[in-house]
Structure formats: C-alpha cells, structure tokens
N, C-alpha and C. Protein backbone atom coordinates (compact mmCIF):
# COMPACT_ATOMS: atom_id res chain seq x y z
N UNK A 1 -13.49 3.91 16.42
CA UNK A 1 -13.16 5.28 16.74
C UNK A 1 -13.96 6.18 15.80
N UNK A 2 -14.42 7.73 16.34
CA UNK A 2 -15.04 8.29 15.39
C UNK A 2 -14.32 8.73 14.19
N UNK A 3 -15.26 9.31 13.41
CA UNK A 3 -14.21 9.97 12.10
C UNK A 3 -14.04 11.52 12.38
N UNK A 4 -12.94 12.22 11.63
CA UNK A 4 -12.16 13.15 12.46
C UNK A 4 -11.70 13.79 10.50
N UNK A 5 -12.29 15.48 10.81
CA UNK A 5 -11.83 16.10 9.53
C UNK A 5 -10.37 16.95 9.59
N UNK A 6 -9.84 16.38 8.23
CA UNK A 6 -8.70 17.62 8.05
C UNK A 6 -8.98 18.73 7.54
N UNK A 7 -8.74 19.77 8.70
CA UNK A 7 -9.78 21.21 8.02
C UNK A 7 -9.06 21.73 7.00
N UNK A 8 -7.75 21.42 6.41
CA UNK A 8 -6.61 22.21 5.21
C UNK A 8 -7.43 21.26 4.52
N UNK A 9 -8.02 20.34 4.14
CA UNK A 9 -8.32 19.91 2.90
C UNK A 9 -9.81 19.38 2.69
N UNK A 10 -10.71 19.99 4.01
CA UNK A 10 -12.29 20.41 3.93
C UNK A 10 -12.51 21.65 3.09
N UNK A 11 -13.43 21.49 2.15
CA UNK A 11 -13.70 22.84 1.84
C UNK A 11 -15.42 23.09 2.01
N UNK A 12 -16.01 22.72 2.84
CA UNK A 12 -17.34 22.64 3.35
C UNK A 12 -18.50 22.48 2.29
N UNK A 13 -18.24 21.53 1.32
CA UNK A 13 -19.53 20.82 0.45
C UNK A 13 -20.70 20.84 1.00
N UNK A 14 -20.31 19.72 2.69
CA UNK A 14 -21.62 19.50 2.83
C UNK A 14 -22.37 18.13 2.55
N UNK A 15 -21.35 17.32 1.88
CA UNK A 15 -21.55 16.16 1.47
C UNK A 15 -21.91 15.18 2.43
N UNK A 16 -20.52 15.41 3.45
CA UNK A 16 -20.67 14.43 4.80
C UNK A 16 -22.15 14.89 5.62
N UNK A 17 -22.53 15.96 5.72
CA UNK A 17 -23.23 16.08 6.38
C UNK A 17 -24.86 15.27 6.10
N UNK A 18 -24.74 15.81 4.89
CA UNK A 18 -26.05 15.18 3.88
C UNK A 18 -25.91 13.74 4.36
N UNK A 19 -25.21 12.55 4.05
CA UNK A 19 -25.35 11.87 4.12
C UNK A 19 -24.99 11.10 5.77
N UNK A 20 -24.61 11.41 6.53
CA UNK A 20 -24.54 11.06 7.66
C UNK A 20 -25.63 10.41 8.29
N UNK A 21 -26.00 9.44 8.83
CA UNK A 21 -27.09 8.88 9.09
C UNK A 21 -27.66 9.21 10.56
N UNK A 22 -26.57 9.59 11.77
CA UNK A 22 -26.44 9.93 12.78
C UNK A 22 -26.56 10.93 12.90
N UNK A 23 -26.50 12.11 12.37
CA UNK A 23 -26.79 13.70 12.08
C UNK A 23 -25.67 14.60 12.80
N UNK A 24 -24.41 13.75 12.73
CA UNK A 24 -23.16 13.94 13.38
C UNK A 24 -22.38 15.09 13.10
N UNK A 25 -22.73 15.44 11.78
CA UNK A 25 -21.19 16.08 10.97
C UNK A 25 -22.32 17.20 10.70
N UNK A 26 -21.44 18.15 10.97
CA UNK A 26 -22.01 19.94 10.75
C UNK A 26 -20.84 20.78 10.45
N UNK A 27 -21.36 21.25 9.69
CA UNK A 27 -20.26 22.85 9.34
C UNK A 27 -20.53 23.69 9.81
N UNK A 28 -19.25 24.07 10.74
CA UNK A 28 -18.71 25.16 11.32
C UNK A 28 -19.20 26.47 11.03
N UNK A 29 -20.11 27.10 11.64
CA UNK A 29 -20.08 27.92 10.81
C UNK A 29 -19.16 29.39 10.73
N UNK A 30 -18.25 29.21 11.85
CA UNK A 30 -17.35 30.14 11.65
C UNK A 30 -16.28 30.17 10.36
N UNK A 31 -16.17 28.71 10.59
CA UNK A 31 -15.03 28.34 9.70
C UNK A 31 -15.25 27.30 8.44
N UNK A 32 -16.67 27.00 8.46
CA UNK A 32 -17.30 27.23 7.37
C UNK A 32 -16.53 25.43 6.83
N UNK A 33 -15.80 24.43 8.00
CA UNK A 33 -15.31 23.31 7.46
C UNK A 33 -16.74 22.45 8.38
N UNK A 34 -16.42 21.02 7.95
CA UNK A 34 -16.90 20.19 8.67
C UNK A 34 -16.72 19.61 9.31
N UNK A 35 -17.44 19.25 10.38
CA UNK A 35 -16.61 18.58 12.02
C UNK A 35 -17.76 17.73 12.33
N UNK A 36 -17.23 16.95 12.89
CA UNK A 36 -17.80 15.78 13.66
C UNK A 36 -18.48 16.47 15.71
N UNK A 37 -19.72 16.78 15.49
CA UNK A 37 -20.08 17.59 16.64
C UNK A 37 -19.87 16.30 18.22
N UNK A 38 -20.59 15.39 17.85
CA UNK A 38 -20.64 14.21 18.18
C UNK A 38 -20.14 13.04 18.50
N UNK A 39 -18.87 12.70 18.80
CA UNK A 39 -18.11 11.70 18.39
C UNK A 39 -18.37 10.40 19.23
N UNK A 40 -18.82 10.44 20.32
CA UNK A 40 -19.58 9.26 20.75
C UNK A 40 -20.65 8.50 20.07
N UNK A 41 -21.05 9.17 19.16
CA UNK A 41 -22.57 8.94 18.98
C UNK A 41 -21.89 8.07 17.28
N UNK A 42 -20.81 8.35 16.81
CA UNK A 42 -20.47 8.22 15.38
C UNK A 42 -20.78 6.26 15.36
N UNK A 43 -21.42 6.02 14.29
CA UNK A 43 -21.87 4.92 13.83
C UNK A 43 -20.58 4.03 13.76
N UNK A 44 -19.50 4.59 12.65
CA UNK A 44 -18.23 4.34 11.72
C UNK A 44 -18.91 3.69 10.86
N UNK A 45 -19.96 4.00 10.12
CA UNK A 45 -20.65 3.13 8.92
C UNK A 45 -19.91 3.68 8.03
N UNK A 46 -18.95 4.53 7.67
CA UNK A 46 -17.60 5.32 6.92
C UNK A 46 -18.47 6.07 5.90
N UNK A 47 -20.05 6.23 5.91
CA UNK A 47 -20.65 7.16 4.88
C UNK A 47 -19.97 8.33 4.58
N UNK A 48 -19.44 9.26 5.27
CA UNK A 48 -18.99 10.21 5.56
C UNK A 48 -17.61 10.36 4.87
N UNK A 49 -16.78 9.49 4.74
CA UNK A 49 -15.50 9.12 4.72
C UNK A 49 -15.65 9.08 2.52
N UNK A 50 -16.27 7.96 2.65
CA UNK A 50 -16.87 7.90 1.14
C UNK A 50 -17.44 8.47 0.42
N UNK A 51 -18.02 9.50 0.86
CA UNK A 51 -19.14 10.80 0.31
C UNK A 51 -17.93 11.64 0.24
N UNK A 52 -17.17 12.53 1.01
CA UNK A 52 -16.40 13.04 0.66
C UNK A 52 -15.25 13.28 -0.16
N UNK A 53 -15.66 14.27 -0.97
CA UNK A 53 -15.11 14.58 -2.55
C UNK A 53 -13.75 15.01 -2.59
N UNK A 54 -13.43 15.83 -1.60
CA UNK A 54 -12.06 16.14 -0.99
C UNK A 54 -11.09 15.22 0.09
N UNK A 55 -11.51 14.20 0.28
CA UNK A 55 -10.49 12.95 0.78
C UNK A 55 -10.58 14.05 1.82
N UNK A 56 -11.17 14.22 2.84
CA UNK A 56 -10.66 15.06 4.10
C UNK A 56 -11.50 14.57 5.42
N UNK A 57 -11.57 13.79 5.65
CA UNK A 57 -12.05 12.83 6.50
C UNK A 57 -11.96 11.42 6.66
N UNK A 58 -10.99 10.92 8.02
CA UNK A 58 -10.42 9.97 8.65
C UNK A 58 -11.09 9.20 9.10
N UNK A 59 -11.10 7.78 9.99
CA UNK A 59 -11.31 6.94 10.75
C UNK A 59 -9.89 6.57 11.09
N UNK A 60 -9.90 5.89 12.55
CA UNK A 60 -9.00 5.35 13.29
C UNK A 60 -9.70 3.91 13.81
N UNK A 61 -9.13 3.11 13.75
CA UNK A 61 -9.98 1.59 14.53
C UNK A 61 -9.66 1.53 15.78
N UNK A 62 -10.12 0.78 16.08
CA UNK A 62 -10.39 0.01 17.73
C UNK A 62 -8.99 -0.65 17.70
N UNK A 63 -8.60 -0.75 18.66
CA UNK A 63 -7.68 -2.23 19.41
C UNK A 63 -7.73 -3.29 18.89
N UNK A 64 -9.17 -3.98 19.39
CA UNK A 64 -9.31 -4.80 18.98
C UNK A 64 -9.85 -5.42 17.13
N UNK A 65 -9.75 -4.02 16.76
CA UNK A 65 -9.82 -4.44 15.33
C UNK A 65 -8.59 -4.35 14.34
N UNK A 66 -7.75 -3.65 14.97
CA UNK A 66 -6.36 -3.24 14.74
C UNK A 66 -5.55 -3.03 15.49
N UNK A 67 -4.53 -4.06 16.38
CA UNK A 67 -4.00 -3.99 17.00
C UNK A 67 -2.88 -3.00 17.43
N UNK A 68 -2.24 -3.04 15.63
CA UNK A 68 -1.28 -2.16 15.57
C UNK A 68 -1.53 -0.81 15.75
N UNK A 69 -2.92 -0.33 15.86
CA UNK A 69 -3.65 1.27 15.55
C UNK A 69 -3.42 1.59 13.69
N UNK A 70 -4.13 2.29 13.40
CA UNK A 70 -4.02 2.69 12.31
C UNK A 70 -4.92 3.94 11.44
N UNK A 71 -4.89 4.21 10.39
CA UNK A 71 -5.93 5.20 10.17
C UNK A 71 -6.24 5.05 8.40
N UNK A 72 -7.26 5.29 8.35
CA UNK A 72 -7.65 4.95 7.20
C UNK A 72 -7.91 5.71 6.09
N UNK A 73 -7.85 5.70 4.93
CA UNK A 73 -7.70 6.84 3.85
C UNK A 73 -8.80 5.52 2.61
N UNK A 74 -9.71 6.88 2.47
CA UNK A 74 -10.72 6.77 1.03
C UNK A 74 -10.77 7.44 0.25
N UNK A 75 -10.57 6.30 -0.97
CA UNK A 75 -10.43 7.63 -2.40
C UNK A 75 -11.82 6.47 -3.16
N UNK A 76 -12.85 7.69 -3.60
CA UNK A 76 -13.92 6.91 -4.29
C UNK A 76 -13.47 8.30 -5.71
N UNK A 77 -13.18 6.63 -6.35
CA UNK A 77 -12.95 7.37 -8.16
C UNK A 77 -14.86 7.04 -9.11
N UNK A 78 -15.37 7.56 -9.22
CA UNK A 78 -16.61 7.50 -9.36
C UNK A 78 -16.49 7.19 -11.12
N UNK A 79 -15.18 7.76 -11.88
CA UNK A 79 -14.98 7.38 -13.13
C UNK A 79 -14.64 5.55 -13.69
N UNK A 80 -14.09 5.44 -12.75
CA UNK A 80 -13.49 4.28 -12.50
C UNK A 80 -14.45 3.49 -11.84
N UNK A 81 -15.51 3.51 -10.86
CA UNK A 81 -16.46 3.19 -10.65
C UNK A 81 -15.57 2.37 -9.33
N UNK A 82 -14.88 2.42 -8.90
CA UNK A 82 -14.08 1.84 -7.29
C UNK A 82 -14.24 2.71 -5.82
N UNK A 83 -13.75 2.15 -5.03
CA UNK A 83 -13.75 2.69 -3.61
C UNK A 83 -12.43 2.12 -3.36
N UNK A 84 -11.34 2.78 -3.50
CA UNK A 84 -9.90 2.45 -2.98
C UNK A 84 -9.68 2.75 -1.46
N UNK A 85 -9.25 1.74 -0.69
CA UNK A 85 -9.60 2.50 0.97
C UNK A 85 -8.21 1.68 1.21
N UNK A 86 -7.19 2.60 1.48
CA UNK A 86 -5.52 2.28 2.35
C UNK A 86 -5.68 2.69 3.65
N UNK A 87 -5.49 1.47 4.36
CA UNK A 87 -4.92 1.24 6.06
C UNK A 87 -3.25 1.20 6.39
N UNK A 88 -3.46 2.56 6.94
CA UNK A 88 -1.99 2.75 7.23
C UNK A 88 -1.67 1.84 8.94
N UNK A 89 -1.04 1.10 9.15
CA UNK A 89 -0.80 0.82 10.23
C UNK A 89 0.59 1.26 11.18
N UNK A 90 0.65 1.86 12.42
CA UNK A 90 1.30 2.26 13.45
C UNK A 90 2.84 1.96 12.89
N UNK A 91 3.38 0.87 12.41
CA UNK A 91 4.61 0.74 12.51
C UNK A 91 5.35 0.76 10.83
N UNK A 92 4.27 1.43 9.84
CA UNK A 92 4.57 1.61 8.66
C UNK A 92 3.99 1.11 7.85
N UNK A 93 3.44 -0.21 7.91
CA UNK A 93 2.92 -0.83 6.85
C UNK A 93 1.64 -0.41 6.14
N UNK A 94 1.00 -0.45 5.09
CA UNK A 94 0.25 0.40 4.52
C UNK A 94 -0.72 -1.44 3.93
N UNK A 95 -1.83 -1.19 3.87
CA UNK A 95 -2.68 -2.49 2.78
C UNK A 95 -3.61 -1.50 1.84
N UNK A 96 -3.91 -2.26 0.82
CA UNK A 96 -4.52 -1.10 -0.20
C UNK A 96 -5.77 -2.39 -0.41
N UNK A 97 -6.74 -1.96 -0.56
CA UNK A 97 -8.08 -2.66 -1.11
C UNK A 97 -8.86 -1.83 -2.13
N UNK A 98 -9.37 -2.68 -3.04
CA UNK A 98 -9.98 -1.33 -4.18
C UNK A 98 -11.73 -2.45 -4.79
N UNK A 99 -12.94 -1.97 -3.74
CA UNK A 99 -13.91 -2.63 -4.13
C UNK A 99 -14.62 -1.72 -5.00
N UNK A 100 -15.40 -2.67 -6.22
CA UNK A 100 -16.14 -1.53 -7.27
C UNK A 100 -17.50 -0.88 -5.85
N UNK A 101 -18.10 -0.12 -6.59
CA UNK A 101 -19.12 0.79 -6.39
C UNK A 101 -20.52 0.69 -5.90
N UNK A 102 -20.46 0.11 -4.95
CA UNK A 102 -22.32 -0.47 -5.37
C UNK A 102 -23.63 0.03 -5.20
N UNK A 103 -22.88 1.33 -4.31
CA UNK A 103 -24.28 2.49 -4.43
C UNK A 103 -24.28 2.94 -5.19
N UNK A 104 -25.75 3.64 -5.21
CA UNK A 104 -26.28 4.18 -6.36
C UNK A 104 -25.34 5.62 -6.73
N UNK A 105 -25.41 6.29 -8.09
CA UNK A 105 -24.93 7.75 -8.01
C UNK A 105 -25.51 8.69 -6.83
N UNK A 106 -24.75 9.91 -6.87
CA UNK A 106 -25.32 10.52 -6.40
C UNK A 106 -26.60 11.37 -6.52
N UNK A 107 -27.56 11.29 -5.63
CA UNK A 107 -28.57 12.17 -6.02
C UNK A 107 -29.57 11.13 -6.77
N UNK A 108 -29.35 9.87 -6.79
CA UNK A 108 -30.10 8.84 -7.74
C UNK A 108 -30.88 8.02 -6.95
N UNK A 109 -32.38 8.35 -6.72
CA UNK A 109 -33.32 7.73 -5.79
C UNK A 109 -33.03 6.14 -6.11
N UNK A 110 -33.28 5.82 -4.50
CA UNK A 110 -33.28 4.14 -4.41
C UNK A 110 -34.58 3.46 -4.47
N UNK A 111 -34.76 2.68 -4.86
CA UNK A 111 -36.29 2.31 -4.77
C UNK A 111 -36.88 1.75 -3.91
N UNK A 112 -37.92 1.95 -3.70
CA UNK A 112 -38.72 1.93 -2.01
C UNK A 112 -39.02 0.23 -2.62
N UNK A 113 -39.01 -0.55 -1.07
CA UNK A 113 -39.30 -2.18 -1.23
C UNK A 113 -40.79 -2.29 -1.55
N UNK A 114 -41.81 -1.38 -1.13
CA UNK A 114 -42.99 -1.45 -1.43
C UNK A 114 -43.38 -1.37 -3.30
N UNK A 115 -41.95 -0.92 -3.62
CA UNK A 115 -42.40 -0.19 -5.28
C UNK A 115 -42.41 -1.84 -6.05
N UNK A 116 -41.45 -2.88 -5.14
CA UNK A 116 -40.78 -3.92 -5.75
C UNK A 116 -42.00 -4.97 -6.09
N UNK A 117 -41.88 -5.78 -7.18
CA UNK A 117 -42.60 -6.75 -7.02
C UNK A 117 -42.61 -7.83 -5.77
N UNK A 118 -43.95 -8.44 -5.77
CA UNK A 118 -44.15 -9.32 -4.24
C UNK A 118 -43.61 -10.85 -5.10
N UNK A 119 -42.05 -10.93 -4.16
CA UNK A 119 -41.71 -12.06 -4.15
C UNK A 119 -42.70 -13.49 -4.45
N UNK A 120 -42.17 -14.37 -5.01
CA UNK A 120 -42.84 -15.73 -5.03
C UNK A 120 -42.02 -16.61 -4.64
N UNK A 121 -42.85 -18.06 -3.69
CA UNK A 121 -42.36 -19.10 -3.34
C UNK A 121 -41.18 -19.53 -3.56
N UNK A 122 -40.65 -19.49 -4.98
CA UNK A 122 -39.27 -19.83 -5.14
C UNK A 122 -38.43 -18.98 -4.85
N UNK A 123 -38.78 -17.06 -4.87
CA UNK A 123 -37.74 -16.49 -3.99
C UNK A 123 -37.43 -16.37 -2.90
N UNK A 124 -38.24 -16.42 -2.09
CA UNK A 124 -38.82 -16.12 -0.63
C UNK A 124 -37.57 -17.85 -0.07
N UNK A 125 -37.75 -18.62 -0.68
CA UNK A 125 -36.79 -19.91 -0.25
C UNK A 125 -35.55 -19.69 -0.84
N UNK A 126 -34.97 -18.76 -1.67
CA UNK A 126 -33.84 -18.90 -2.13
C UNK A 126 -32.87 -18.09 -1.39
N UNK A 127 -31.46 -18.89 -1.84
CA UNK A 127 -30.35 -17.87 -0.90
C UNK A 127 -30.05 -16.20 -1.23
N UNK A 128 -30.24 -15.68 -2.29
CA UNK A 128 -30.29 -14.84 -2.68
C UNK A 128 -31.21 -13.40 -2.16
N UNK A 129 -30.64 -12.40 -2.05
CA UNK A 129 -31.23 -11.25 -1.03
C UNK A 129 -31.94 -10.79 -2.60
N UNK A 130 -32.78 -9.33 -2.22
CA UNK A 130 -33.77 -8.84 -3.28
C UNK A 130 -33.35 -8.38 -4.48
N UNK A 131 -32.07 -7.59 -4.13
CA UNK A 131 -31.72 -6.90 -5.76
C UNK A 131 -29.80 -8.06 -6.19
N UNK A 132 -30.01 -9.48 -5.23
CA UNK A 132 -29.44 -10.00 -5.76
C UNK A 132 -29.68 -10.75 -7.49
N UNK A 133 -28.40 -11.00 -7.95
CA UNK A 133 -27.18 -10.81 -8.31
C UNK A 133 -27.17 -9.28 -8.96
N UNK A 134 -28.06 -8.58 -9.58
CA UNK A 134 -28.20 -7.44 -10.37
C UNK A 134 -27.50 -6.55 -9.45
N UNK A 135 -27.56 -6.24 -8.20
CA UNK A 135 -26.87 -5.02 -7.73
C UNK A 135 -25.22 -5.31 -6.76
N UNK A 136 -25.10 -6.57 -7.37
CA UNK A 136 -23.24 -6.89 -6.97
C UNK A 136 -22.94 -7.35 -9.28
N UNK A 137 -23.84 -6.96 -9.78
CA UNK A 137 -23.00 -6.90 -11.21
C UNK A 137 -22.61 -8.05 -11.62
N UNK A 138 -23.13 -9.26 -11.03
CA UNK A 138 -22.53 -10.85 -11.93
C UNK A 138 -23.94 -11.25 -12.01
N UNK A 139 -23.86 -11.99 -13.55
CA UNK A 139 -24.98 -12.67 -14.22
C UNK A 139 -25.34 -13.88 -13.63
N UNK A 140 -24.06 -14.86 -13.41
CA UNK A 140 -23.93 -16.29 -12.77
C UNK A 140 -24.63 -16.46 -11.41
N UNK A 141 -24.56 -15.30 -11.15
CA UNK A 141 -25.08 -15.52 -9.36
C UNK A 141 -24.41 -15.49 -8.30
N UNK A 142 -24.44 -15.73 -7.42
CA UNK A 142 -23.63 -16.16 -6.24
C UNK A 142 -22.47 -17.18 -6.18
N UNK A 143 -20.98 -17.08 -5.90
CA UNK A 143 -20.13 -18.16 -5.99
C UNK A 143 -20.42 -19.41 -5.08
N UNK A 144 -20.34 -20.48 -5.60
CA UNK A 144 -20.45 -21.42 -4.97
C UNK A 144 -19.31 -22.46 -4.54
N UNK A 145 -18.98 -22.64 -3.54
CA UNK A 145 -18.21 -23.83 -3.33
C UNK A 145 -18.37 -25.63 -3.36
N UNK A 146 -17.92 -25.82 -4.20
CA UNK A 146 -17.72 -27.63 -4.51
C UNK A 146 -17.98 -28.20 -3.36
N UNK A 147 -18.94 -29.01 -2.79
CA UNK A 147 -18.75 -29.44 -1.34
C UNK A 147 -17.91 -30.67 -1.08
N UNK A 148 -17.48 -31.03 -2.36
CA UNK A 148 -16.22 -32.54 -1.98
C UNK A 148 -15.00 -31.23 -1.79
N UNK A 149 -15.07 -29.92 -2.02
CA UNK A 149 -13.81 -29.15 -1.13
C UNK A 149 -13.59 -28.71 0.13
N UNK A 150 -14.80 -29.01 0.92
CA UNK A 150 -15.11 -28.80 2.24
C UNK A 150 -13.83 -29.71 3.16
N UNK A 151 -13.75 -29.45 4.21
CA UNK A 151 -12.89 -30.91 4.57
C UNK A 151 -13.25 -31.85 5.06
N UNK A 152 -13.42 -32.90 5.67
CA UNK A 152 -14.34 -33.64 5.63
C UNK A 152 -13.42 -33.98 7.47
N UNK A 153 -14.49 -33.99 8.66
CA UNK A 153 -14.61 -34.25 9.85
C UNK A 153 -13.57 -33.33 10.60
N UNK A 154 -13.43 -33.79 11.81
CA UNK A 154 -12.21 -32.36 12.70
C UNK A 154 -11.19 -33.32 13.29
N UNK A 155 -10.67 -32.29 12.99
CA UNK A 155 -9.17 -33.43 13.49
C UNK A 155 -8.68 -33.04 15.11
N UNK A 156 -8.46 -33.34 16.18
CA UNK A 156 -8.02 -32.75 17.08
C UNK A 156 -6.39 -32.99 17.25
C-alpha cells in the first residue's frame, strides 16, 4: 500500500520529498504539508517514512503480507544510531523491531563504485558483497552456520 501523510504532524521539511526515489511526495503548496501526489506509482521502499524527522508518514501492507491489515510507525533516533519501526496490527497487537543504522548521515556523499578499488580474484569469488563486513559494523564477517547443524535428509 502507498505511504499516506499526517498533515497535524507534517511540518513541510521537505525531507520526504528529497529523498523519494519515485518523485512521489510534493508539498502542497497551499498548505505547505507533504502528500503523496502519486500513490500507484509508490515503490514502499519506506525512504520516505525514515527520512522523516517528524514521524508523520505511514505505510499500510498488503493482505498478503499482513493478513491482519496493519500500519506502520518509524522512529529513526539518529543519536542512538537505530531505526525503531512498530507494526500495529488490526486486532490490537503491536511488534516492535529496532535495527541499527546503515545509511550514511545525512547529506554525507556515498561513494561512486567507479571511485572503489578493482576487486581481485579472491573477491570477485567470495561470498561477501563490496562494502561487506565494514558497512553492517562486524569485524568477524558474516555469521556462519555449523553444517553438522543442518538436518540431515527429508523426512516425509
């Protein structure tokens, strides 16, 4: 479902708009909030949702991603360095998830892949993506699972 602003607690930053990838979200200019012009067209990549400094912009899921219906609330504490995102669901129940941060600040250029050094043989074969482990913040690497924990054949 698209995302959908509360105009009592928009105060037209401008944030969502900036970052919108779809070029969806525009301020009003009567009323000077931000609205979703577009709502077919909305990605739900939740940029919008997360950029916004005033918690004033929603998502609702699909059916089939939430049966119960529900709507979703983002609080990015930038001190704290988290993205707290609560799913309220239809018949009361609430789930809270709180992942750290992994974009960059704001306003803090990303670096172009051309700037990067040219991979070698041993990276180019490894499981690891480009700004892995450095841009998920663990030294160790990637978790790995024991493969005598696997289960071993299928049972019918």
């Amino acid at each position: 479902m698209p995302t959908f602003v509360y105009m009592t607690r928009c105060d037209g930053c401008g944030h969502c708009v900036d970052i919108c990838p779809s070029d969806i979200m525009h301020i009003d200019k009567t009323y000077r909030r931000a609205l979703n012009i577009e709502p077919n067209m909305c990605w739900e990549c939740y940029s919008c949702i997360k950029a916004c400094p005033q918690n004033a912009i929603d998502c609702r899921g699909y059916a089939d991603f939430a049966p119960l219906g529900h709507s979703v609330r983002v609080l990015r504490e930038e001190e704290k360095g988290t993205i707290s995102w609560r799913i309220k669901f239809r018949d009361g129940r609430t789930k809270d998830f709180v992942s750290p941060i992994t974009t960059k600040p704001w306003g803090e250029a990303i670096p172009r892949l051309a700037d990067l050094e040219v991979p070698d043989e041993e990276a180019l074969n490894n499981q690891l993506l480009c700004s892995e482990p450095e841009a998920l913040n663990i030294e160790t690497g990637l978790p790995v699972i024991d493969k005598s924990k696997f289960k071993q054949g299928v049972y019918y």
